[in-house]
N, C-alpha and C. Protein backbone atom coordinates (compact mmCIF):
# COMPACT_ATOMS: atom_id res chain seq x y z
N UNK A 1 217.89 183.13 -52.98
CA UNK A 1 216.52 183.06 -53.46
C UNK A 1 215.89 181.75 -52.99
N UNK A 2 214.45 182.09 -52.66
CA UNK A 2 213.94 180.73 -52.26
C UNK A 2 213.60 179.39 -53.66
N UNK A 3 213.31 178.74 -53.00
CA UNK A 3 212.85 177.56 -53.90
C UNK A 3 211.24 178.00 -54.00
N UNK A 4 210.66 177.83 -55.19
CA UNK A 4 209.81 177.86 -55.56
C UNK A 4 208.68 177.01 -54.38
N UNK A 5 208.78 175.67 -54.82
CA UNK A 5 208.00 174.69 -54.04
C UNK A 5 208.13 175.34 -51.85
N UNK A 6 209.28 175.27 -51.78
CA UNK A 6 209.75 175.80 -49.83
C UNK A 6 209.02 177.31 -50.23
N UNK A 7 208.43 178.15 -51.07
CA UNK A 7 207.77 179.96 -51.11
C UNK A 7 206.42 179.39 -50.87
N UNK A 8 205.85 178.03 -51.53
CA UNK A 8 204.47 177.48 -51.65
C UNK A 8 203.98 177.43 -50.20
N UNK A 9 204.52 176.38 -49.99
CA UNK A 9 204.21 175.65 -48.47
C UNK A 9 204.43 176.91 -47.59
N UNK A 10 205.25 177.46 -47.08
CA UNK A 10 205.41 178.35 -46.29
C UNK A 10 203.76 179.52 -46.32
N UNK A 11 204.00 180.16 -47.64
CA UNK A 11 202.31 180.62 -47.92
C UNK A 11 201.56 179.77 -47.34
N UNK A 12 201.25 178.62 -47.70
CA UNK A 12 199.96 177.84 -47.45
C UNK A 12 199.94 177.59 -46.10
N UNK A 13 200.97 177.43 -45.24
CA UNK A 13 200.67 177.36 -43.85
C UNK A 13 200.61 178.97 -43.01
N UNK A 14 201.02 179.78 -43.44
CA UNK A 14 200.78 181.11 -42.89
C UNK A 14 199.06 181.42 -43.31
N UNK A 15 198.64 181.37 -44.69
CA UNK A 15 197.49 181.17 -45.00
C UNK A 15 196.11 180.65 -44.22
N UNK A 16 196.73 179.51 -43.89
CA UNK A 16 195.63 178.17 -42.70
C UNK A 16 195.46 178.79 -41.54
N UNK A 17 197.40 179.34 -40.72
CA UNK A 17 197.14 180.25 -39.60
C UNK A 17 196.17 181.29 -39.84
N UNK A 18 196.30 182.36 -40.15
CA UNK A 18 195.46 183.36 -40.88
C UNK A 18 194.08 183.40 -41.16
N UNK A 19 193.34 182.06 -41.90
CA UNK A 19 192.09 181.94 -42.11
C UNK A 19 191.99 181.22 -40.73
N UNK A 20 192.56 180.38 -40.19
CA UNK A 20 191.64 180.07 -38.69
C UNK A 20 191.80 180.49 -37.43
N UNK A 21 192.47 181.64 -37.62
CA UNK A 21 192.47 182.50 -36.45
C UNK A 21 191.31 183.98 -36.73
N UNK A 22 191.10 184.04 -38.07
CA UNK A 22 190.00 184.75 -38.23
C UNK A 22 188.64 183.84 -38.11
N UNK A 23 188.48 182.83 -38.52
CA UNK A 23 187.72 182.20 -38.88
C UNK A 23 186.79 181.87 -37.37
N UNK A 24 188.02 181.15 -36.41
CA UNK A 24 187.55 180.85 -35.16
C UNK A 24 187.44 181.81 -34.02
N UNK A 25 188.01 183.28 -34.19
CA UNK A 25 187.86 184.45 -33.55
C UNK A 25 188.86 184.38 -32.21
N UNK A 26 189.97 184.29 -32.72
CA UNK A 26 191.26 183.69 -31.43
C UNK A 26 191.85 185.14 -31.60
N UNK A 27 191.70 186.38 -32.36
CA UNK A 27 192.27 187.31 -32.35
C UNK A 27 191.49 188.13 -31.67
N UNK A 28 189.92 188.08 -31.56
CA UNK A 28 188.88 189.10 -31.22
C UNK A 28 188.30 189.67 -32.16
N UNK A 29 188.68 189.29 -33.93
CA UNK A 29 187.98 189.92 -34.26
C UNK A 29 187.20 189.08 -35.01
N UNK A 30 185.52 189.93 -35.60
CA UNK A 30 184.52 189.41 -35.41
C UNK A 30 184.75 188.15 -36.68
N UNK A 31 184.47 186.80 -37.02
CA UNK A 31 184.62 185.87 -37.76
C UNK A 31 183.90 185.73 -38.33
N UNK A 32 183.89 184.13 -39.19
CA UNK A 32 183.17 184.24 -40.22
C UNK A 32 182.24 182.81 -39.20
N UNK A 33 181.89 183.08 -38.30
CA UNK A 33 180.16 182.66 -37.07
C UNK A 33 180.93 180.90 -37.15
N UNK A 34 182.68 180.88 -37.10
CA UNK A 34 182.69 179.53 -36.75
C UNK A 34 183.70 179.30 -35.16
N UNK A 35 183.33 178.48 -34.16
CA UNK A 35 183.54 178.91 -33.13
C UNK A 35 184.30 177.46 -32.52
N UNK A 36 185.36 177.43 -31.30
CA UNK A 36 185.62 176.23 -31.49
C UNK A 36 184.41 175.60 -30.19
N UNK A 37 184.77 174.52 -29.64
CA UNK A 37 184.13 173.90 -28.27
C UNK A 37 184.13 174.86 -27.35
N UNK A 38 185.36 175.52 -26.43
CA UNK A 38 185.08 176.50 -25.67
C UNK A 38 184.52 177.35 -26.03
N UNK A 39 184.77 178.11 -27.09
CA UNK A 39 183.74 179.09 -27.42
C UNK A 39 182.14 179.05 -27.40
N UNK A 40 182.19 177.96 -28.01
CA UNK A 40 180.49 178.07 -28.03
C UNK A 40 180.13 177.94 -26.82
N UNK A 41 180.61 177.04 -25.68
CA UNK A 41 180.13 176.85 -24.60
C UNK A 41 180.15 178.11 -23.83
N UNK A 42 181.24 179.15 -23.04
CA UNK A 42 181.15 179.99 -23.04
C UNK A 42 179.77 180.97 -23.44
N UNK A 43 179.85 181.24 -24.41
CA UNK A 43 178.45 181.70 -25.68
C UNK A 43 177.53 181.23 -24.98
N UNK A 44 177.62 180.23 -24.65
CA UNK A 44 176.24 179.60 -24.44
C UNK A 44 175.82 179.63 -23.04
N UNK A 45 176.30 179.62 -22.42
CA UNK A 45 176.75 180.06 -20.54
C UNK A 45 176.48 181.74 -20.61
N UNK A 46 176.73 182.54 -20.95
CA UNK A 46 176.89 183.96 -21.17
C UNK A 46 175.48 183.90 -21.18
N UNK A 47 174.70 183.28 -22.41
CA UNK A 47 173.61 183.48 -23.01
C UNK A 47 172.88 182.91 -21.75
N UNK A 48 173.08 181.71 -21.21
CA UNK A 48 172.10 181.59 -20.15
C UNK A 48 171.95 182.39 -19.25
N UNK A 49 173.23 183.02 -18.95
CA UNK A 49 173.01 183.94 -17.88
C UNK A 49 172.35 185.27 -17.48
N UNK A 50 172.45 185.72 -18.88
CA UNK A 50 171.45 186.74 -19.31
C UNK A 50 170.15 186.58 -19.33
N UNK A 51 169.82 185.21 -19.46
CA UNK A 51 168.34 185.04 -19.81
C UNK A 51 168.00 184.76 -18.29
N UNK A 52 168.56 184.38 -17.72
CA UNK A 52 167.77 183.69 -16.17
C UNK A 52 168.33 184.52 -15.31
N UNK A 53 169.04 185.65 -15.24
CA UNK A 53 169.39 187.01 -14.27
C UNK A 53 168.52 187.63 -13.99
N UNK A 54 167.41 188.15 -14.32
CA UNK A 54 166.44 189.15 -13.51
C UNK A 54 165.45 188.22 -12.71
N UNK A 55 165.40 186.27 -13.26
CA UNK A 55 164.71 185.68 -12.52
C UNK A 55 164.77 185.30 -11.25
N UNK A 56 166.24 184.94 -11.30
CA UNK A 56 167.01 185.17 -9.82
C UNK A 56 167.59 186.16 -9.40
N UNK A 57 167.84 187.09 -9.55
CA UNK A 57 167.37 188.31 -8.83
C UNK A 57 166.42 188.82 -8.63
N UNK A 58 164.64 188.71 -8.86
CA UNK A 58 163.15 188.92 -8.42
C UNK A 58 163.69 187.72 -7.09
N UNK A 59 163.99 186.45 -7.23
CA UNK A 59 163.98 185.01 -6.40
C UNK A 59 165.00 185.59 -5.18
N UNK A 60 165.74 186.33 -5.73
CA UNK A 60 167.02 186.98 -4.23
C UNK A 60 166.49 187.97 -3.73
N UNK A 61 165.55 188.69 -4.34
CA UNK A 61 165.15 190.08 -3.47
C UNK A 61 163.86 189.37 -2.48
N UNK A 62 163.02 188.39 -3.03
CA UNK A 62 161.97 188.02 -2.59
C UNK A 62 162.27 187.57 -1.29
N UNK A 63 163.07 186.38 -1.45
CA UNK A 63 164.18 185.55 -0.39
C UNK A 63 164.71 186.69 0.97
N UNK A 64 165.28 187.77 0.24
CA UNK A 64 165.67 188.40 1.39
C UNK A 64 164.69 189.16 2.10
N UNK A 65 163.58 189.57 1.39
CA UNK A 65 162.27 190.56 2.24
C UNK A 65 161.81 189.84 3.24
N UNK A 66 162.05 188.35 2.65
CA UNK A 66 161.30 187.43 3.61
C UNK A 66 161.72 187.13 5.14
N UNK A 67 162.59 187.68 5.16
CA UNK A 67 163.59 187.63 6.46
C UNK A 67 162.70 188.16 7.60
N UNK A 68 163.29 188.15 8.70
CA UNK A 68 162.76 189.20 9.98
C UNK A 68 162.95 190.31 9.63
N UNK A 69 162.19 191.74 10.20
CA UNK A 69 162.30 193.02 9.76
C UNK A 69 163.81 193.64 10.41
N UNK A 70 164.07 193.10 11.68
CA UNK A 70 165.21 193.34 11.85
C UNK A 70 166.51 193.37 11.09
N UNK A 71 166.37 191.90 10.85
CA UNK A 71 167.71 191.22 10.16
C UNK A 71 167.80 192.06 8.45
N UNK A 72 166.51 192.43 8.07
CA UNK A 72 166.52 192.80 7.05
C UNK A 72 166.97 194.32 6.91
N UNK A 73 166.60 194.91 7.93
CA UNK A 73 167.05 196.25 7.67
C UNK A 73 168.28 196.20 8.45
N UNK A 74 169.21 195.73 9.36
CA UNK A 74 170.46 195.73 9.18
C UNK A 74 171.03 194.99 8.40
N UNK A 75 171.06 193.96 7.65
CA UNK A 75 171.37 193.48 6.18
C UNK A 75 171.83 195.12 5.11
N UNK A 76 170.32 195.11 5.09
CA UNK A 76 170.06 196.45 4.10
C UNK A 76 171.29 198.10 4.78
N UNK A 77 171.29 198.07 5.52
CA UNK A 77 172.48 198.87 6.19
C UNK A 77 173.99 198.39 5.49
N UNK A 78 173.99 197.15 5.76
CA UNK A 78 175.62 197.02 5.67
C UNK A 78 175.65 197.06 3.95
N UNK A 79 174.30 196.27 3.26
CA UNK A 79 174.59 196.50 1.76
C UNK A 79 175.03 198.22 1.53
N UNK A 80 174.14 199.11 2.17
CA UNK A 80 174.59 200.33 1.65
C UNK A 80 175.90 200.95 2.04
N UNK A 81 176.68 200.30 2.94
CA UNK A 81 177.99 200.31 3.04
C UNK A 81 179.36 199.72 2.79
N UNK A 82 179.02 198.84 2.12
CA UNK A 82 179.42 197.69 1.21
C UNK A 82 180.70 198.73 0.09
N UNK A 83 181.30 198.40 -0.16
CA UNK A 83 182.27 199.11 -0.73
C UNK A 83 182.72 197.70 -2.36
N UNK A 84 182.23 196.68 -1.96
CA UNK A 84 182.97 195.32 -2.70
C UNK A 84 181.99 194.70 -2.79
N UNK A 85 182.21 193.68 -3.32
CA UNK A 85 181.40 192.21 -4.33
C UNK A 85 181.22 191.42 -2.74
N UNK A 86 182.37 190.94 -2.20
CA UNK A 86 182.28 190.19 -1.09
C UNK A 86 182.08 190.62 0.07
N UNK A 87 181.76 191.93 0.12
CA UNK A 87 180.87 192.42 1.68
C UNK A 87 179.70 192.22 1.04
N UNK A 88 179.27 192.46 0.26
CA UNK A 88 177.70 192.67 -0.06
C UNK A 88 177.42 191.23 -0.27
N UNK A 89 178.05 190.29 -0.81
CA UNK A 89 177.92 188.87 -0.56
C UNK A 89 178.03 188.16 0.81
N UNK A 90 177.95 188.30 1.51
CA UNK A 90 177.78 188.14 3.06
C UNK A 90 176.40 188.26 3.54
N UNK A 91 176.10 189.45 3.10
CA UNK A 91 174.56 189.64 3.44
C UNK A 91 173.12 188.56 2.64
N UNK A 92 173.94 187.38 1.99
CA UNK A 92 173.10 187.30 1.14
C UNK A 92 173.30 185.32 1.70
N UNK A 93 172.10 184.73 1.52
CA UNK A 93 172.77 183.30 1.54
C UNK A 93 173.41 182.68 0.21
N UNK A 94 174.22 181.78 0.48
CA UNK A 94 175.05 181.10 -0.95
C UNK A 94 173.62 180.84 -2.07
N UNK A 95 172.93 180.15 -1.79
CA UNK A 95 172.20 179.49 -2.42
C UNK A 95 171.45 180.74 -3.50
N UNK A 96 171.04 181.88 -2.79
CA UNK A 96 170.62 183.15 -3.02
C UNK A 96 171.03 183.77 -4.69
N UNK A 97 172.73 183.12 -4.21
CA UNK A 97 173.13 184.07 -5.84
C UNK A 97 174.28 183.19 -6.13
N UNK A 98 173.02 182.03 -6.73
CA UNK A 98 173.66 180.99 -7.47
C UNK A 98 173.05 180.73 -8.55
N UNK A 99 173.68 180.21 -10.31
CA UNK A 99 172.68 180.01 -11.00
C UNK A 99 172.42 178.61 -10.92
N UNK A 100 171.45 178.44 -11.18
CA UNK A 100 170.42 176.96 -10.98
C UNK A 100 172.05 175.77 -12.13
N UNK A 101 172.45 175.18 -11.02
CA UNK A 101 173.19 173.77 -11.68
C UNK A 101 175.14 174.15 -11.33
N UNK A 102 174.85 175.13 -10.58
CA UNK A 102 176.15 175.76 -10.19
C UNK A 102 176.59 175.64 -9.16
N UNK A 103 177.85 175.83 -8.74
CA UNK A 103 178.76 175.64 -7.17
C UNK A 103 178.68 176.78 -7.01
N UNK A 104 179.48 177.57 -7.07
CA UNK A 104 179.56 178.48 -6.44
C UNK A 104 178.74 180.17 -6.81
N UNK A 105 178.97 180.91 -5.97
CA UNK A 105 178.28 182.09 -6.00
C UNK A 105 178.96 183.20 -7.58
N UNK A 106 177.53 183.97 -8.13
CA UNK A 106 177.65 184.83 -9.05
C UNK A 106 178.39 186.12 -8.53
N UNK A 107 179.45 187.15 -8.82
CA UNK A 107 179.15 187.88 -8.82
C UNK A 107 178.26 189.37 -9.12
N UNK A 108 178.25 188.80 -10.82
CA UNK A 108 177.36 189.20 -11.18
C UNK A 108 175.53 189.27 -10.41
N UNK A 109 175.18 188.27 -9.79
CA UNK A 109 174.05 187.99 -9.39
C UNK A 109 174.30 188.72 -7.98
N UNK A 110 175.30 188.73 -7.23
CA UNK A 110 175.56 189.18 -6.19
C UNK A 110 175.06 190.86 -6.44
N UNK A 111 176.01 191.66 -7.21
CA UNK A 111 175.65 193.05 -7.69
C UNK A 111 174.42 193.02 -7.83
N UNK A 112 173.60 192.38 -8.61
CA UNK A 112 172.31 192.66 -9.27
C UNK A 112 171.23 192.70 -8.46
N UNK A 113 171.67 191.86 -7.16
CA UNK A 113 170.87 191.61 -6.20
C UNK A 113 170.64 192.59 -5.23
N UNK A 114 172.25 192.65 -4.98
CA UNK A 114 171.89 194.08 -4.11
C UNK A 114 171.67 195.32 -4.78
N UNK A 115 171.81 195.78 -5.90
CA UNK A 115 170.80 196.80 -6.71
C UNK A 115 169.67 196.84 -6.53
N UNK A 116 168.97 195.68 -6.64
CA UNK A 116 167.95 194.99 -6.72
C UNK A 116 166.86 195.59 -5.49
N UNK A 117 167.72 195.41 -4.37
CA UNK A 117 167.15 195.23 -2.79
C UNK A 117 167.63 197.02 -2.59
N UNK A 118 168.40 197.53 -2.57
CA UNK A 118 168.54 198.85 -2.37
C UNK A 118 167.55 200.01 -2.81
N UNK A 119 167.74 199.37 -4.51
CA UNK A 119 166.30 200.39 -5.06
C UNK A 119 164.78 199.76 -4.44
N UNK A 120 164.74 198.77 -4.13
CA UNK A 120 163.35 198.80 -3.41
C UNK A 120 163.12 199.67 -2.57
N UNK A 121 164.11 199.59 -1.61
CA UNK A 121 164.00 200.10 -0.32
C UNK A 121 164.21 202.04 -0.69
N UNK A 122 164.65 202.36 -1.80
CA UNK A 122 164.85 203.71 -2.00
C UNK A 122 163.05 204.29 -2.58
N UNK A 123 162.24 203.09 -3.53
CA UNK A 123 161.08 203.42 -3.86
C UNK A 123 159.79 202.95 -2.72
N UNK A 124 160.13 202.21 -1.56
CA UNK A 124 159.28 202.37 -0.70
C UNK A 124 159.46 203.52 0.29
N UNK A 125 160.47 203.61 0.31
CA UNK A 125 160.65 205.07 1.59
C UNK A 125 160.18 206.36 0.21
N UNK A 126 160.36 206.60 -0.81
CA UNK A 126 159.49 207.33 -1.74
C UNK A 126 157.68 207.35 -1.55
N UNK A 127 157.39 206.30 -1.52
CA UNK A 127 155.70 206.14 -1.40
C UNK A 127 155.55 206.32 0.40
């Protein structure tokens, strides 16, 4: 049989695990809104990215119309043959599908972009 006091402690630290793995959401499930440093940052990166994605993607489709008509409609060729993230990122400059304060390229922004530029080109050959 245990000792009374060694049954306490043992509870109370399974307890602490328990409330701050719910608490801080290290299991996935939803908490009680307390988050550690990575998390929030994350959160907060996520959240920017959502908010400033359709701006740079209007800024990547614009960027690319602006091209020669040539370059643009074989561009626009290989996007529609593009099978991956990094063929269709080729067609695009770095700077293009980056978010503002970042190194390197989005994928996300990459996809969105060439969505972006495909359905144009599907609603001007429409009109």
């Amino acid at each position: 049989m245990m000792h009374p006091v060694k049954a306490a402690i043992w509870s109370a630290i399974a307890s602490v695990a328990v409330v701050s793995a719910v608490e801080f959401n290290w299991l996935g499930i939803p908490g009680l809104g307390f988050y550690t440093a990575g998390g929030a940052e994350r959160l907060a990166v996520a959240r920017e990215h959502a908010a400033l994605t359709p701006y740079v993607v209007a800024d990547c489709v614009e960027k690319f119309k602006a091209q020669p008509t040539a370059v643009v409609a074989a561009k626009r060729k290989a996007l529609e043959n593009a099978n991956y993230t990094y063929a269709r990122e080729q067609q695009f400059e770095p700077a293009w599908v980056k978010f503002p304060g970042e190194h390197s390229t989005s994928d996300e922004l990459v996809e969105a972009c060439a969505k972006g530029i495909l359905e144009s080109g599907k609603s001007a050959a429409i009109k």
